[in-house]
Protein backbone atom coordinates (compact mmCIF):
# COMPACT_ATOMS: atom_id res chain seq x y z
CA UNK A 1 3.05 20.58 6.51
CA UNK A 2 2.12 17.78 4.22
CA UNK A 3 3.81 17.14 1.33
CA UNK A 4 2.94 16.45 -2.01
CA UNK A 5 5.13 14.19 -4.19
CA UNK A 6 4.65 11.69 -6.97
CA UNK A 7 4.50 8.05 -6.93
CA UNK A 8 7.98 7.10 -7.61
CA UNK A 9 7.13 3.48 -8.42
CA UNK A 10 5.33 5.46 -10.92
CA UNK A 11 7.09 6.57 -14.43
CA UNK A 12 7.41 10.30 -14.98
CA UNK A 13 5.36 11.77 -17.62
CA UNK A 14 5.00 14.90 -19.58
CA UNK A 15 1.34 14.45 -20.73
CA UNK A 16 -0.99 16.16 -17.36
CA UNK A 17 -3.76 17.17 -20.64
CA UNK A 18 -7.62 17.13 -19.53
CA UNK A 19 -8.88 16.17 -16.32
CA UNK A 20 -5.49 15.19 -14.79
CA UNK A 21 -4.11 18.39 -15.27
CA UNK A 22 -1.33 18.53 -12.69
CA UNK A 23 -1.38 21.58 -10.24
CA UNK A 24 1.95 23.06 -8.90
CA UNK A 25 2.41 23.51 -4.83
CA UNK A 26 4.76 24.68 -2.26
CA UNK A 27 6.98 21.66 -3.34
CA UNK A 28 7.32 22.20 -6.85
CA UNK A 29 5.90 19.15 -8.05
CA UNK A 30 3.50 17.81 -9.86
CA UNK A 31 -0.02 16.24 -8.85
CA UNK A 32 -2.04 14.77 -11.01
CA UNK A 33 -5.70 14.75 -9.99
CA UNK A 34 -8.72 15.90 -10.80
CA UNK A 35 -10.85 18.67 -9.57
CA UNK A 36 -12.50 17.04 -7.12
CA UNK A 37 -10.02 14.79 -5.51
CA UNK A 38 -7.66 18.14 -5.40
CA UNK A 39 -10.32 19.22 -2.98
CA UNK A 40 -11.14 16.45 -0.85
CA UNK A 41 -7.30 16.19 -0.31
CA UNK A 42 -7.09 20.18 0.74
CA UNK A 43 -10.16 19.16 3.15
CA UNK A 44 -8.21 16.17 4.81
CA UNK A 45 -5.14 17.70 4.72
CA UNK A 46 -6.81 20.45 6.66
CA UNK A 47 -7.35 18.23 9.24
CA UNK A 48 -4.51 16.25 9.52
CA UNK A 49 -1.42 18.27 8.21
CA UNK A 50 1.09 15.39 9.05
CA UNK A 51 0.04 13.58 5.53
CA UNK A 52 1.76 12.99 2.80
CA UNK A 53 0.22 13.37 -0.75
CA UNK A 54 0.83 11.04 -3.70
CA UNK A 55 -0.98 11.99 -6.89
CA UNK A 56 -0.96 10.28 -10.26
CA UNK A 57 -2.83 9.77 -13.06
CA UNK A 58 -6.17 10.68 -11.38
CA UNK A 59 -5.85 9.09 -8.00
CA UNK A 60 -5.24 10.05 -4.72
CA UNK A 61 -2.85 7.88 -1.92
CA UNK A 62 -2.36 9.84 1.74
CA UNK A 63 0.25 8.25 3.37
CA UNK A 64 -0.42 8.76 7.05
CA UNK A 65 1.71 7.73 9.83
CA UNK A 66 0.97 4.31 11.69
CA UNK A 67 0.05 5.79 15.15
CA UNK A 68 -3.07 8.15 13.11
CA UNK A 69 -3.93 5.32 10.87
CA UNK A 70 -7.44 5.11 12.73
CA UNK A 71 -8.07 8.20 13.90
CA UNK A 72 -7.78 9.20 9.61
CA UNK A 73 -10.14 6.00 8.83
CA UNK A 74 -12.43 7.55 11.22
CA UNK A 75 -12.68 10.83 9.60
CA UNK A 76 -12.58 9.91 6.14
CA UNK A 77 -15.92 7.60 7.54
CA UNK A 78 -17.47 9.63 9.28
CA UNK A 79 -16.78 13.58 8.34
CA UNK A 80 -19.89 14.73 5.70
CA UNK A 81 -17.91 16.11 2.95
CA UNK A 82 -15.38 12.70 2.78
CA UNK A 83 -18.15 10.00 3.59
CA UNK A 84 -16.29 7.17 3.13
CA UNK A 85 -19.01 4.58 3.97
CA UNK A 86 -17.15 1.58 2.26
CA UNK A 87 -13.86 0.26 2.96
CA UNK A 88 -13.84 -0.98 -0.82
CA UNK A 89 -10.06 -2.88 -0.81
CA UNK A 90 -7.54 -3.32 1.78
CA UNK A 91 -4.31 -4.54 0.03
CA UNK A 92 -0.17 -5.29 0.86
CA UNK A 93 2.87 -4.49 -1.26
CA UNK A 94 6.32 -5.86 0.43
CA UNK A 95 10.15 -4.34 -0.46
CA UNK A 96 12.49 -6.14 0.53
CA UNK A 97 15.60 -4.74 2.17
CA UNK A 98 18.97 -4.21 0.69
CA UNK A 99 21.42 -2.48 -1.97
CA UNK A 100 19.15 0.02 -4.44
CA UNK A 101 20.50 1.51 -7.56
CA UNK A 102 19.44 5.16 -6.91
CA UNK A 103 21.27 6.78 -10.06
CA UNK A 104 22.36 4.82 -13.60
CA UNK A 105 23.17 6.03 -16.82
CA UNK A 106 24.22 3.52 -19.78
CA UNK A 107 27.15 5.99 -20.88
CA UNK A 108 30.43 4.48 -19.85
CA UNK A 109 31.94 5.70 -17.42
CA UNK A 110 28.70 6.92 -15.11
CA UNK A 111 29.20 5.15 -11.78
CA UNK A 112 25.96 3.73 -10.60
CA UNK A 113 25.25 4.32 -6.71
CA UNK A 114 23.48 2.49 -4.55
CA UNK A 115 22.05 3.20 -1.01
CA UNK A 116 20.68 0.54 1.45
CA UNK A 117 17.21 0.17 2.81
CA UNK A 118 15.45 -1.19 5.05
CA UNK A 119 12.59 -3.80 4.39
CA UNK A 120 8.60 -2.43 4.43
CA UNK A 121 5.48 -3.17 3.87
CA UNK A 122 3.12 -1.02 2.36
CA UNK A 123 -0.29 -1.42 3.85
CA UNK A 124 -3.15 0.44 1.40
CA UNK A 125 -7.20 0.95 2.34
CA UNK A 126 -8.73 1.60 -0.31
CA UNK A 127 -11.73 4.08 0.37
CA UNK A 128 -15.17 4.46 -1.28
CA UNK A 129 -17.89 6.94 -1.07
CA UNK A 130 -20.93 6.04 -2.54
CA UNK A 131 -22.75 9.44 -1.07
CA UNK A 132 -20.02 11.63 -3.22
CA UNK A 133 -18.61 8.74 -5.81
CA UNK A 134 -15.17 9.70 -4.64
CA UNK A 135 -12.49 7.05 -3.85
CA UNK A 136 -9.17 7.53 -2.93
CA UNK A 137 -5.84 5.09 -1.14
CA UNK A 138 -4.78 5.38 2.58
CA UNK A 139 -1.89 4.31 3.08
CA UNK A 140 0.23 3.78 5.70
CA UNK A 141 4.39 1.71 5.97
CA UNK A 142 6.00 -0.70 8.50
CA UNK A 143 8.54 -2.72 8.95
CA UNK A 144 9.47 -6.29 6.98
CA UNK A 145 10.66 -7.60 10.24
CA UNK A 146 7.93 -6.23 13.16
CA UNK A 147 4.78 -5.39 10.72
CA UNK A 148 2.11 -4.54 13.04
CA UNK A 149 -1.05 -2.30 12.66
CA UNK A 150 -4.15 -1.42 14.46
CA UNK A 151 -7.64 -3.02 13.53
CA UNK A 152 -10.04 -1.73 10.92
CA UNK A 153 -12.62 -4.14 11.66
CA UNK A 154 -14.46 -1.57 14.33
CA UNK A 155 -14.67 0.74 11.70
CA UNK A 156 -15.11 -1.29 8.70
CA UNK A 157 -16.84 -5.02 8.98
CA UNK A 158 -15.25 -5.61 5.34
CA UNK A 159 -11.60 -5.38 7.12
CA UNK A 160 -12.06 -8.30 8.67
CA UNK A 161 -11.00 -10.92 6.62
CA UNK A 162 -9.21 -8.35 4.92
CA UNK A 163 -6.89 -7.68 7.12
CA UNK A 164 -6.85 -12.20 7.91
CA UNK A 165 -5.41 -12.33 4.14
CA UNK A 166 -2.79 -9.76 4.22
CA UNK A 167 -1.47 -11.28 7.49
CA UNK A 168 -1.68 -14.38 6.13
CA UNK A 169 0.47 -13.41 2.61
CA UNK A 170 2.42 -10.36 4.12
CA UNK A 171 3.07 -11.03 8.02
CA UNK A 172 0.89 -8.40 9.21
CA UNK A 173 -0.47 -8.49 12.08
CA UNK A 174 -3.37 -6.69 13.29
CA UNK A 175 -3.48 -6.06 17.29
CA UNK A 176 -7.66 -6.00 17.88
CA UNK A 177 -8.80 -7.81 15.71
CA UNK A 178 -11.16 -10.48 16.38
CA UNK A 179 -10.07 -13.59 15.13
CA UNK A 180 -6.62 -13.02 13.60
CA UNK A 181 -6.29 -16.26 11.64
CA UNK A 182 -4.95 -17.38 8.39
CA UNK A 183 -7.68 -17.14 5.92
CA UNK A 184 -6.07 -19.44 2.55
CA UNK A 185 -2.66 -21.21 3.77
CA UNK A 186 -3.20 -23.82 6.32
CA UNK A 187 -2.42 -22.79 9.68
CA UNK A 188 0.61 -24.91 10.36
CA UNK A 189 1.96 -23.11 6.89
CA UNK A 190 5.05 -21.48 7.80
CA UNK A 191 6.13 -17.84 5.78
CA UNK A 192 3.81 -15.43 3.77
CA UNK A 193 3.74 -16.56 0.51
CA UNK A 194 3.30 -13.00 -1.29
CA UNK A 195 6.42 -11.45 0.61
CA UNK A 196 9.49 -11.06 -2.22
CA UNK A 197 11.76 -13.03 0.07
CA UNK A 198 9.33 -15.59 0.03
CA UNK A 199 11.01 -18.82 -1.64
CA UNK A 200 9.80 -19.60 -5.28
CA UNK A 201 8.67 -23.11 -4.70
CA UNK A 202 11.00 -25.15 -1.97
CA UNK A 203 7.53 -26.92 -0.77
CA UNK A 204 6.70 -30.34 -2.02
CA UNK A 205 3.27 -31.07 -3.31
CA UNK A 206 1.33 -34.24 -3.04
CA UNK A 207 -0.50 -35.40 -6.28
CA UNK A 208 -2.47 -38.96 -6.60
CA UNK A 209 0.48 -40.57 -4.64
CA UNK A 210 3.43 -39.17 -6.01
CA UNK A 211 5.47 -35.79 -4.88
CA UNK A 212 5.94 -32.92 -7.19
CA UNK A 213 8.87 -31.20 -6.93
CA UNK A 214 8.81 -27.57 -6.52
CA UNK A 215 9.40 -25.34 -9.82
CA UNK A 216 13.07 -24.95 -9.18
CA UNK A 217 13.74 -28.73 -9.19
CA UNK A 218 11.52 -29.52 -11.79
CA UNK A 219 13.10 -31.37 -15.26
CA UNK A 220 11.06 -29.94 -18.39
C-alpha cells in the first residue's frame, strides 16, 4: 500500500488553512495538497500501489522505486487523465553518509542519539501537464557510492542533457542514454562538484599568469 508521509526536510506546521488543507489517511498524517493534486495522486497510486506519497505545502513528490522509475514516467506521459507531456526539470540532491542526530532537546541532561546512514542521492523529475496545468515531483533514491538510473531521454528529449548535468555534478549515471558526457566541467575534471563531500576549493585556478589559490588557502 503506498504511504503517505511528509517531507521531513520539511518543517512541521500547524497552519493547513485554504487550499492546502491537509487530509488525514490510513497513516495518520498529514498531506497537504490541493484538490486536484489529491486526485491525480489517488489515480497514480491506483496504478502503482508501491509509491510513496510526500505532500507539502501544495505539491506533490511520489517516490517510486528505481526498477519502476520508467514504467511510472511512462504513465504519467502517456495515461489521459495525468498527461504529463513535459518533463519540465530533472534535478539531484546528495546526503552524505554518516552519524545523524535523530532526537535533541536543549534541556540538560537529554541525551542526543544518533543513528548512521548510508549515503544517497535523490534523483527528482519534475513533471508538467500543459493539457490539465498540473505538475507534480517523481522521485526516485540511490546510492552515493553506485548511483545508477535508467534513461529518460526515450521518453522525454528534454532529459537529455538533463540527465548529462546531474551526472556531471552528482555521479549519476544514466545506462541508455545517448551520449553520456559531461555537459559544464571539462572532461578530464575529476569528482562532482555539487556532491556535499565534494572539497570546497582544493583546485588551483589560472588567472593572467598567476595561480589562485583555492578559498581555503586564500589570505584576506
Amino acid at each position: 500500500m503506498a504511504r503517505d508521509r511528509i517531507d521531513p526536510a520539511q518543517p512541521r506546521t500547524e497552519d493547513t488553512a485554504g487550499p492546502e488543507q491537509g487530509k488525514l489517511r490510513e497513516a495518520g498524517l498529514e498531506v497537504q495538497l490541493p484538490d486536484g493534486l489529491r486526485a491525480l495522486r489517488d489515480h497514480v497510486v491506483g496504478a502503482f500501489s508501491d509509491l510513496e506519497v510526500l505532500g507539502f505545502r501544495g505539491e506533490l513528490t511520489l517516490v517510486a522505486p528505481v526498477e519502476r522509475l520508467i514504467e511510472l514516467l511512462t504513465f504519467c506521459r502517456d495515461d489521459r487523465t495525468v498527461g504529463c507531456e513535459y518533463l519540465m526539470d530533472l534535478s539531484a540532491v546528495h546526503w552524505p553518509g554518516g552519524k545523524v542526530a535523530e532526537q535533541a532537546h536543549e534541556t540538560t541532561g537529554w541525551p542526543t542519539l544518533y543513528t548512521e546512514r548510508p549515503g544517497r542521492i535523490e534523483v527528482d523529475y519534475i513533471l508538467s501537464s500543459v493539457t490539465h496545468n498540473h505538475r507534480f515531483r517523481v522521485r526516485v533514491e540511490v546510492p552515493d557510492e553506485d548511483a545508477v538510473l535508467p534513461t529518460a531521454a526515450k521518453l522525454y528529449g528534454s532529459a537529455n542533457f538533463m540527465e548529462r548535468e546531474v551526472y556531471d555534478f552528482f555521479g549519476v549515471r544514466f545506462e541508455g542514454h545517448p551520449n553520456l558526457a559531461r555537459i559544464l566541467m571539462p572532461d578530464q575534471w575529476e569528482g562532482h562538484p555539487h556532491r556535499k563531500d565534494y572539497p570546497l576549493g582544493g583546485v588551483h585556478v589560472q588567472y593572467k599568469g598567476a595561480m589562485i589559490p583555492p578559498p581555503d588557502e586564500r589570505k584576506y
